[in-house]
C-alpha atoms as a PDB file:
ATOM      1  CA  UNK A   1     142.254 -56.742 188.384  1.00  0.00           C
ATOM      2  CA  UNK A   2     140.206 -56.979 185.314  1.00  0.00           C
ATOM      3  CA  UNK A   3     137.012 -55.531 184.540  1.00  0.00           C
ATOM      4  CA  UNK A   4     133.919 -57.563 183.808  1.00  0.00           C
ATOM      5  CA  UNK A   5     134.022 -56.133 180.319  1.00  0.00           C
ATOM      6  CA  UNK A   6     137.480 -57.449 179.748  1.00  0.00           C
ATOM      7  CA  UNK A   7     136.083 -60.941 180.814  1.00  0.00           C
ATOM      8  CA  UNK A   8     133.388 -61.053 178.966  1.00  0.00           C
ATOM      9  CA  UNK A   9     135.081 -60.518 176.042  1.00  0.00           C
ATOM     10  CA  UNK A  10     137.352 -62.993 176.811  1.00  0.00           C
ATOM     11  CA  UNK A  11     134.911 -65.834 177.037  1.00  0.00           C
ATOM     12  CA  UNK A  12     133.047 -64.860 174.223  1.00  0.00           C
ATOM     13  CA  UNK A  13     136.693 -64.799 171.988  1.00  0.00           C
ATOM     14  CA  UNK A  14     137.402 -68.296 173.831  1.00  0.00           C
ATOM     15  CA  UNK A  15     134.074 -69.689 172.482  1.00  0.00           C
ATOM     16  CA  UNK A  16     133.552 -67.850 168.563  1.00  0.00           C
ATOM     17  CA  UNK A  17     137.210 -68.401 167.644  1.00  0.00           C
ATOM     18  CA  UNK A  18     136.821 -72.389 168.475  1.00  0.00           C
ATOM     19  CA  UNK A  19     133.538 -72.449 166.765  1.00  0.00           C
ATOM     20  CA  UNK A  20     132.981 -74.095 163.310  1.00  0.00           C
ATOM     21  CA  UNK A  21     132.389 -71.033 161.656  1.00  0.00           C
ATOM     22  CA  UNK A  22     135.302 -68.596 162.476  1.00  0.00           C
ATOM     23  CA  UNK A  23     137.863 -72.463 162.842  1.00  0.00           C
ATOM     24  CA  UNK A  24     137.043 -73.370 159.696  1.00  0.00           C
ATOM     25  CA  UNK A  25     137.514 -69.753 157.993  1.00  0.00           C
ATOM     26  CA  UNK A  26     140.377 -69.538 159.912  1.00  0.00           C
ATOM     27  CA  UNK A  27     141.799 -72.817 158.012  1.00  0.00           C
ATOM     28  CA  UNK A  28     140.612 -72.157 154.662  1.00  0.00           C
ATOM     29  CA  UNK A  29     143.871 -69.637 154.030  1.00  0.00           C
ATOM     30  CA  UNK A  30     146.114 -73.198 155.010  1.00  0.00           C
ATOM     31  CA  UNK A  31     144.318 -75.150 152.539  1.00  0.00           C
ATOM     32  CA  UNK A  32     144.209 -72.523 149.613  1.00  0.00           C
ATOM     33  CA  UNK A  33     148.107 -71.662 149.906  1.00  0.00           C
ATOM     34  CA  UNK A  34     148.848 -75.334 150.184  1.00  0.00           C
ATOM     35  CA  UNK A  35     147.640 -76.136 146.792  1.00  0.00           C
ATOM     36  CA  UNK A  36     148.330 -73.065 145.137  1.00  0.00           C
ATOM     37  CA  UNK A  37     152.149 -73.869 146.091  1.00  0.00           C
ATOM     38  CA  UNK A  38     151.440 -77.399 144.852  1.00  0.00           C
ATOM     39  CA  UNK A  39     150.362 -76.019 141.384  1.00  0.00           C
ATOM     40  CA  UNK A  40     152.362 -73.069 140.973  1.00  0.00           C
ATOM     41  CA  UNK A  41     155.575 -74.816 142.451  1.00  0.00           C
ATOM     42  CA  UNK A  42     155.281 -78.460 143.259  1.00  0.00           C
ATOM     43  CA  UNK A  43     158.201 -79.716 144.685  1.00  0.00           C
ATOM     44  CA  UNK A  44     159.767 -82.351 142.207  1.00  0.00           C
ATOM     45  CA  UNK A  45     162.033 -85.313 142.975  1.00  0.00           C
ATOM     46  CA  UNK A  46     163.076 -88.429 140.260  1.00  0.00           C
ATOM     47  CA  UNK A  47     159.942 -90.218 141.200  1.00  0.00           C
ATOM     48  CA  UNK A  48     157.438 -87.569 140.717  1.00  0.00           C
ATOM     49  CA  UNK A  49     155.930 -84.527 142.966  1.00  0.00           C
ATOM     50  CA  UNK A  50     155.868 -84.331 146.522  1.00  0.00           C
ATOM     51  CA  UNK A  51     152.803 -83.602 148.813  1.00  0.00           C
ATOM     52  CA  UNK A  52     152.558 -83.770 152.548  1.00  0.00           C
ATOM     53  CA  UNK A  53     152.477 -87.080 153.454  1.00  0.00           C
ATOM     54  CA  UNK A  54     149.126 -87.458 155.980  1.00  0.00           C
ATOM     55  CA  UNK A  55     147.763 -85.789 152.045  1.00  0.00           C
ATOM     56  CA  UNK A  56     148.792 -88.822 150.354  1.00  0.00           C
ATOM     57  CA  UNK A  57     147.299 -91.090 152.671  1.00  0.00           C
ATOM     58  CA  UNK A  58     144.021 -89.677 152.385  1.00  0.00           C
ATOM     59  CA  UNK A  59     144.288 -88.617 149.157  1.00  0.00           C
ATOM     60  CA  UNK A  60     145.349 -92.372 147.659  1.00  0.00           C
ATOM     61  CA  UNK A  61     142.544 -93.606 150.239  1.00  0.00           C
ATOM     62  CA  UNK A  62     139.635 -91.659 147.865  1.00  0.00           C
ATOM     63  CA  UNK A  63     141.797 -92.852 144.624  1.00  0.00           C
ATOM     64  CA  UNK A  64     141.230 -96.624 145.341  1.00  0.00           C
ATOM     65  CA  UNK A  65     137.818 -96.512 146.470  1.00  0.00           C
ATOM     66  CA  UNK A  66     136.780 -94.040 143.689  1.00  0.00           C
ATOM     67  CA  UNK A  67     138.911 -94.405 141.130  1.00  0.00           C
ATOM     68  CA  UNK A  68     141.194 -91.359 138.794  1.00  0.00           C
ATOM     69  CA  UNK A  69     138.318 -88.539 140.589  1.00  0.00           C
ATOM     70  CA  UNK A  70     139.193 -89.668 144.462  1.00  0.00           C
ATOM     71  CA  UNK A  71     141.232 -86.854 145.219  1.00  0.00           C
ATOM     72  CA  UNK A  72     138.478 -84.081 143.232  1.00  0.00           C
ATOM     73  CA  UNK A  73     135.586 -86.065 145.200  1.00  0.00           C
ATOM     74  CA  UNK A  74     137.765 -85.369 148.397  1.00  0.00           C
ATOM     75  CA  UNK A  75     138.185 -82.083 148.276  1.00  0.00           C
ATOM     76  CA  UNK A  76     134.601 -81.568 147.133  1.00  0.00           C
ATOM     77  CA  UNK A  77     133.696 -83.465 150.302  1.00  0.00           C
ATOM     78  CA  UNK A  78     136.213 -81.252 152.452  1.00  0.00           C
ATOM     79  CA  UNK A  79     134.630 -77.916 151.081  1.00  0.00           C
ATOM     80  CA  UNK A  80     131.087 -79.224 151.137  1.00  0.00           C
ATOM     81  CA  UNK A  81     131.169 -79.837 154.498  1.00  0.00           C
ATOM     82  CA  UNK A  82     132.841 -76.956 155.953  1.00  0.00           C
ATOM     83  CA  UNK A  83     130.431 -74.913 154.208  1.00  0.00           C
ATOM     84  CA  UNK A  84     127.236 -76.813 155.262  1.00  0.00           C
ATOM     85  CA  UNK A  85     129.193 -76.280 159.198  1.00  0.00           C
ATOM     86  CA  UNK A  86     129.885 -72.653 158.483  1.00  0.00           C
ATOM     87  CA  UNK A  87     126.548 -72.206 157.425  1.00  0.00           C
ATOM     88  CA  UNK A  88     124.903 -74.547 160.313  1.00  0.00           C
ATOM     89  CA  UNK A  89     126.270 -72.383 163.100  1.00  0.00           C
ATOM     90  CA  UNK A  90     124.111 -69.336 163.509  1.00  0.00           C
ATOM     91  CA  UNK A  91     125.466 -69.179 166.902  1.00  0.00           C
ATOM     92  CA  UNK A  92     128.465 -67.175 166.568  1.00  0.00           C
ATOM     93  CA  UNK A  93     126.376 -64.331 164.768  1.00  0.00           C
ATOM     94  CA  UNK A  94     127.948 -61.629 162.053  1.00  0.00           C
ATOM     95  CA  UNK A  95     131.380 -62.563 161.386  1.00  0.00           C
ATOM     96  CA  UNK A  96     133.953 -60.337 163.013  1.00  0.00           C
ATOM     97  CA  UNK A  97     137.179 -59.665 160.820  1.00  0.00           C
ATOM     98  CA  UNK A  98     139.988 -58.747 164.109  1.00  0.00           C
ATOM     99  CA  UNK A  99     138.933 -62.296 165.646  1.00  0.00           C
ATOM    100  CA  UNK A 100     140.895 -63.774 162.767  1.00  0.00           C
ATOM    101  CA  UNK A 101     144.133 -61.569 163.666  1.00  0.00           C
ATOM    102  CA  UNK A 102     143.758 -62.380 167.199  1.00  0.00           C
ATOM    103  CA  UNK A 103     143.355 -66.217 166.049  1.00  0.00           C
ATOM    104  CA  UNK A 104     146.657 -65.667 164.658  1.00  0.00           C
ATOM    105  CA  UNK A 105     148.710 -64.008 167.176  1.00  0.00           C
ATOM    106  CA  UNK A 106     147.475 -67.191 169.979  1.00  0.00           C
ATOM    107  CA  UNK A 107     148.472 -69.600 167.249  1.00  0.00           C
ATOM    108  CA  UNK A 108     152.026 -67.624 167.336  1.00  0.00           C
ATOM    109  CA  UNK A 109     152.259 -67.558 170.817  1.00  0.00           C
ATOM    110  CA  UNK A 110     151.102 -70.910 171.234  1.00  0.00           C
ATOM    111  CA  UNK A 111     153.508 -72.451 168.615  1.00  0.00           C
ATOM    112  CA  UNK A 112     156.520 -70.938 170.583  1.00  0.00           C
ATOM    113  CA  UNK A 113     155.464 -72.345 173.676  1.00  0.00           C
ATOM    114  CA  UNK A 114     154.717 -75.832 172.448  1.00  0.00           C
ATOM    115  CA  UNK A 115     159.012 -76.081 171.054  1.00  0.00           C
ATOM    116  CA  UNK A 116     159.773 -74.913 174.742  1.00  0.00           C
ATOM    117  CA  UNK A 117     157.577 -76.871 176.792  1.00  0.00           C
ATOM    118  CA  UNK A 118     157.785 -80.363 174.215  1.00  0.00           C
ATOM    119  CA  UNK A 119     161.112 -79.565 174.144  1.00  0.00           C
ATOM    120  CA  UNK A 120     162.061 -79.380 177.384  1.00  0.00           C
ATOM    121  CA  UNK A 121     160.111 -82.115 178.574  1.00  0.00           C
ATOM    122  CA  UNK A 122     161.658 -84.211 176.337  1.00  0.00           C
ATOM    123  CA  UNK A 123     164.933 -83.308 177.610  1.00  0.00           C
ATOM    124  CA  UNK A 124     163.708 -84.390 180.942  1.00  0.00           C
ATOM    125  CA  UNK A 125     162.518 -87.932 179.471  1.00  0.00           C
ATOM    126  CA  UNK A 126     164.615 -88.814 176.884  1.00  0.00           C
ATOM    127  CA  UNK A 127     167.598 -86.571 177.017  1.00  0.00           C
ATOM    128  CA  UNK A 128     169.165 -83.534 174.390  1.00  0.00           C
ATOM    129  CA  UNK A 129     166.899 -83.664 171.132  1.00  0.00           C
ATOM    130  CA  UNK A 130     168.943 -83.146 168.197  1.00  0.00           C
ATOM    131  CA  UNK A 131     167.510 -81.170 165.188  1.00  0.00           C
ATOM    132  CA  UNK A 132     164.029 -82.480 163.570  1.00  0.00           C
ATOM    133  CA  UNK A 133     165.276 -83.278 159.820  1.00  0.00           C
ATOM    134  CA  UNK A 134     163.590 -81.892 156.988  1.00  0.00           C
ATOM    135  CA  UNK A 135     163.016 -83.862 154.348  1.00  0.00           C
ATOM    136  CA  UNK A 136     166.321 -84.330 152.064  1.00  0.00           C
ATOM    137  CA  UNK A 137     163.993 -82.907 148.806  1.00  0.00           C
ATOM    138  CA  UNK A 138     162.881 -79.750 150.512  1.00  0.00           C
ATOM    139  CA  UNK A 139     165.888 -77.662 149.871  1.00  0.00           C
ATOM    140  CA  UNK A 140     164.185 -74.360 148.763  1.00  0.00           C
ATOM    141  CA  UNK A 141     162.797 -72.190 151.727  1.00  0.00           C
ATOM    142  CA  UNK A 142     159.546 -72.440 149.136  1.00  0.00           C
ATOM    143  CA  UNK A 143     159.338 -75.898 149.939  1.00  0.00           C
ATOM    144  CA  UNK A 144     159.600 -75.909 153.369  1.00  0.00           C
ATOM    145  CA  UNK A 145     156.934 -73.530 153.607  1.00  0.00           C
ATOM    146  CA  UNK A 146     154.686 -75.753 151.406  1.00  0.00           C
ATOM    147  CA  UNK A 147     155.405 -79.014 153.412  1.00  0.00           C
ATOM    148  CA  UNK A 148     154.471 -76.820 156.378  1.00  0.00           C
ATOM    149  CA  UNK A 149     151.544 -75.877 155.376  1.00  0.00           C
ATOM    150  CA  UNK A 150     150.750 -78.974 154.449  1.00  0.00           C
ATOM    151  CA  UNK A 151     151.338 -80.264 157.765  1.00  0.00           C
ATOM    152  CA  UNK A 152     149.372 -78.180 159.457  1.00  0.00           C
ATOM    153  CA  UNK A 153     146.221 -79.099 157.687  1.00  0.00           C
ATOM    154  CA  UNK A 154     146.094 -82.658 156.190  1.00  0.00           C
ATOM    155  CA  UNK A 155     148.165 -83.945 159.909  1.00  0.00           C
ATOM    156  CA  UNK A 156     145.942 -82.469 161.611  1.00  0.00           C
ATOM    157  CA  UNK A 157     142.815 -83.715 159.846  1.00  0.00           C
ATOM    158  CA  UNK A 158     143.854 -87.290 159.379  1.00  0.00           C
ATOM    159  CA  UNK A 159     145.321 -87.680 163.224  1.00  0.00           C
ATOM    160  CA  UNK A 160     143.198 -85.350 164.952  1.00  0.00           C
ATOM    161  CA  UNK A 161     139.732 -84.943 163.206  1.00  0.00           C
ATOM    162  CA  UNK A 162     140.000 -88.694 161.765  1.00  0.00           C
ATOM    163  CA  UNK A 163     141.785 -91.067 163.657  1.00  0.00           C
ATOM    164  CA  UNK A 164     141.455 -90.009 166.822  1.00  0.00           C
ATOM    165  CA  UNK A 165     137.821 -89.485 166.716  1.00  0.00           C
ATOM    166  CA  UNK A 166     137.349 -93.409 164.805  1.00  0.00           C
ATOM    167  CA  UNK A 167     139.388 -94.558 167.847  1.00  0.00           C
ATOM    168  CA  UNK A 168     137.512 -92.862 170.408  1.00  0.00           C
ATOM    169  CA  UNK A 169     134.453 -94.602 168.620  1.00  0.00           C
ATOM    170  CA  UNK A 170     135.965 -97.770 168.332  1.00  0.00           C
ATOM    171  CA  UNK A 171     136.795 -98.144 171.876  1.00  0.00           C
ATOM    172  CA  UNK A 172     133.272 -96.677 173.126  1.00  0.00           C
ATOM    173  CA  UNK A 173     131.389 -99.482 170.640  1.00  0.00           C
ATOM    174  CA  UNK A 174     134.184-102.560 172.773  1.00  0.00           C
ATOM    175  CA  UNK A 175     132.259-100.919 175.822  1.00  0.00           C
ATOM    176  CA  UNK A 176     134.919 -98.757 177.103  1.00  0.00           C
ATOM    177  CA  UNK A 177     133.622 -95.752 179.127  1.00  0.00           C
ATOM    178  CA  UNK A 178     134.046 -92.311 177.113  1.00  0.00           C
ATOM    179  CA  UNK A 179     136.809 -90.468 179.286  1.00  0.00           C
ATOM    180  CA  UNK A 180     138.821 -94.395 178.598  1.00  0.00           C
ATOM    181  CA  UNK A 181     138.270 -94.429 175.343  1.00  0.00           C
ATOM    182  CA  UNK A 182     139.141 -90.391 174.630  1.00  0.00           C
ATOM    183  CA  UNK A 183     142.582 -91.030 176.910  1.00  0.00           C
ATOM    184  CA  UNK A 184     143.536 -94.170 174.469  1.00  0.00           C
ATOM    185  CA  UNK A 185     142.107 -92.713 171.316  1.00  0.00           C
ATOM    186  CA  UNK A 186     144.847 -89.336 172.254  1.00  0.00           C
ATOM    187  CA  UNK A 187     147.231 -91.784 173.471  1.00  0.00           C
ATOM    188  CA  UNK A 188     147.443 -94.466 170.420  1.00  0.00           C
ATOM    189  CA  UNK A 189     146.840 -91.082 168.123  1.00  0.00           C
ATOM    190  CA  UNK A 190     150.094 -90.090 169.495  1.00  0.00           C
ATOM    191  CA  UNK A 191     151.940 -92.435 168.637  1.00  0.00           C
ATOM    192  CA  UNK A 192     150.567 -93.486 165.194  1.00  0.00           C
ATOM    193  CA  UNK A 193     151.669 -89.494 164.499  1.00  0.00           C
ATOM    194  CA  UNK A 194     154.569 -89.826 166.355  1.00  0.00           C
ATOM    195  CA  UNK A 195     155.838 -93.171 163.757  1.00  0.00           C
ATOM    196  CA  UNK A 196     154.282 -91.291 160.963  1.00  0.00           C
ATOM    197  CA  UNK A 197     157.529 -89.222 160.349  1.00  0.00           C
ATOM    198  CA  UNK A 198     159.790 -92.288 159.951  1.00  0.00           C
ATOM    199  CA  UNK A 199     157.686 -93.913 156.880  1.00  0.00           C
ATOM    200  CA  UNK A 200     158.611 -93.972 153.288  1.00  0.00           C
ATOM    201  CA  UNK A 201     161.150 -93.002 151.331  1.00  0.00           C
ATOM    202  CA  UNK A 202     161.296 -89.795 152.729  1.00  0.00           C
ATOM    203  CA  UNK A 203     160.758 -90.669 156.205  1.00  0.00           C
ATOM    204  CA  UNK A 204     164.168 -89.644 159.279  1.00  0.00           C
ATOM    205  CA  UNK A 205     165.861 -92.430 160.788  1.00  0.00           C
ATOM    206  CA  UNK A 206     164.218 -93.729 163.553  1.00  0.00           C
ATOM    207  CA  UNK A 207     165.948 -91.741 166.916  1.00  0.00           C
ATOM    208  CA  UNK A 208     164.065 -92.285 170.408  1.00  0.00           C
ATOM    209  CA  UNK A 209     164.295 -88.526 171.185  1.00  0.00           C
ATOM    210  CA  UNK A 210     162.861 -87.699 168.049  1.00  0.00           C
ATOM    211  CA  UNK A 211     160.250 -90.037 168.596  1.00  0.00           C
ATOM    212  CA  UNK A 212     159.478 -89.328 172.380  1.00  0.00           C
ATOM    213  CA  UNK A 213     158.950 -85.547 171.125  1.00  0.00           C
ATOM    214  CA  UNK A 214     156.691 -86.095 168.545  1.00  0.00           C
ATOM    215  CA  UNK A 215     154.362 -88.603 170.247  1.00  0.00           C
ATOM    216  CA  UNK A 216     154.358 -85.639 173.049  1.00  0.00           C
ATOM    217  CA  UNK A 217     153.451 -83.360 170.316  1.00  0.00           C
ATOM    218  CA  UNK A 218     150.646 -85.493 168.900  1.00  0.00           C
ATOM    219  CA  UNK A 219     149.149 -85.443 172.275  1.00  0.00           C
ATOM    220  CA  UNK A 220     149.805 -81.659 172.963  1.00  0.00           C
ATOM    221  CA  UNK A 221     148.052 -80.984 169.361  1.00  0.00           C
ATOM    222  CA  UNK A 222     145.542 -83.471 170.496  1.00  0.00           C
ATOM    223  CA  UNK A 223     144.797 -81.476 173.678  1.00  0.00           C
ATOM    224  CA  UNK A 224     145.149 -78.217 171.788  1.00  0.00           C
ATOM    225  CA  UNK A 225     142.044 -79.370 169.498  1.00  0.00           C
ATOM    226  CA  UNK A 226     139.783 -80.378 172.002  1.00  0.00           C
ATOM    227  CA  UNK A 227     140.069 -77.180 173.595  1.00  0.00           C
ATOM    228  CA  UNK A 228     140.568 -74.794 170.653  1.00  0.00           C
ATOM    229  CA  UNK A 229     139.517 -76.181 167.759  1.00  0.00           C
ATOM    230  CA  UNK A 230     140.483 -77.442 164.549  1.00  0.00           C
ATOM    231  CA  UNK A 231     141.467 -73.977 162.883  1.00  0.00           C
ATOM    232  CA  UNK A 232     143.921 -72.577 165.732  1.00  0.00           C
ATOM    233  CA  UNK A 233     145.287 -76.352 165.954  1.00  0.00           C
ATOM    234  CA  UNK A 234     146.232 -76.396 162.176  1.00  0.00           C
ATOM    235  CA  UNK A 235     147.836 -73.229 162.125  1.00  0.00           C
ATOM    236  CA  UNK A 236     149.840 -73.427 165.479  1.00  0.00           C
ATOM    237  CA  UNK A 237     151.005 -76.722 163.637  1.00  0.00           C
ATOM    238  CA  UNK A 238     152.242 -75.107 160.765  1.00  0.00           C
ATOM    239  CA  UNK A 239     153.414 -72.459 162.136  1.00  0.00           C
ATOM    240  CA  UNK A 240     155.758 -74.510 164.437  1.00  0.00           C
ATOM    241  CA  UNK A 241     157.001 -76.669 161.714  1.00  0.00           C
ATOM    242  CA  UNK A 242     157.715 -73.303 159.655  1.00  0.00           C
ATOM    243  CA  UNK A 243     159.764 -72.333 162.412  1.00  0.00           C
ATOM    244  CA  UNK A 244     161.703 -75.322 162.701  1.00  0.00           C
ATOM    245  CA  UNK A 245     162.461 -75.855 158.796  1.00  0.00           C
ATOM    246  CA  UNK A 246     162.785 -72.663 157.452  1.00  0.00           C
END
């Protein structure tokens, strides 16, 4: 039995830790390691340095509408608004330091538990899934962690926080009802993260396994940030991946 203490504080971690101030906070660490590893130790290849790829895309997106400052207009925009969301929500009152370490430990947990349960459904779809390749460049464990990282935040911004959303718009403005258009906004989300992986030069060869558990993924991150938030999302991504490739 537990008490009604016990549940109280239970709902009350269930709602700060998914709200924007303690998600964001929560993300900033992703986003500051990131690109300190991309300064202090980019990871080189004969055509130049390599960043996550979902950073690219929105990265390069800024460049051509805005020119050589795109990416320094970007981030701007990224830290502007988190800090004009942080500072919006008076709701979640003074900020409370151990509901970042129990952020953490659910993000652990729930990164084990998405391998096993993608996993194994996949199994039960597709068949065995053979290892997830890393990319051929990241042969340092430094690297990994940096492309990790990177996933974590800039995949789960553009697929989650961008594209889903745009396609949950785009289908409510065609006159689609708003549980339709959230199901086909996860659904076509998915997928588009799911083919992600096998684009550019760096991109695995196209297996149906491979591809079956990452659209599952996309939609179990998809459900994941609905429910918990951006910041929890990001780092049970990266977390997972740093599990995988290291």
């Amino acid at each position: 039995m537990t008490t009604p203490g016990l549940r109280s504080e239970a709902r009350s971690y269930w709602v700060l830790s998914r709200s924007h101030r303690y998600s964001l906070l929560f993300a900033l660490p992703l986003l500051v390691t990131y690109e300190l590893l991309e300064v202090i130790a980019p990871i080189r290849s004969s055509g130049g340095v390599i960043r996550n790829g979902a950073d690219v895309i929105i990265t390069a997106l800024f460049s051509w509408l805005l020119g050589p400052r795109g990416p320094l207009v970007f981030m701007a925009l990224v830290i502007g608004v988190s800090l004009w969301l942080i500072r919006r929500d008076r709701s979640s009152g003074r900020i409370k330091l151990p509901m970042f370490g129990a952020m953490l430990g659910e993000s652990v947990v729930l990164a084990l538990l998405f391998g096993v349960v993608i996993g194994t459904a996949t199994i039960h779809l597709v068949g065995p899934l053979r290892s997830l390749a890393a990319p051929a460049i990241a042969e340092s464990s430094l690297a990994r962690l940096t492309l990790s990282l990177g996933a974590g935040l800039y995949e789960e911004l553009l697929f989650r926080v961008i594209i889903v959303a745009a396609l949950a718009n785009g289908f409510r403005l065609l006159g689609f009802s708003r549980l339709f258009s959230g199901g086909m906004a996860t659904l076509f989300g998915a997928l588009l993260f799911s083919a992600f992986h096998y684009m550019g030069p760096l991109g695995e060869p196209l297996r149906l396994e491979s591809f079956v558990f990452r659209a599952l993924a996309g939609l179990g991150f998809s459900a994941l940030y609905l429910t918990r938030g951006f910041g929890i999302t990001a780092w049970t991504h990266a977390l997972y991946d740093i599990a995988v490739l290291m």
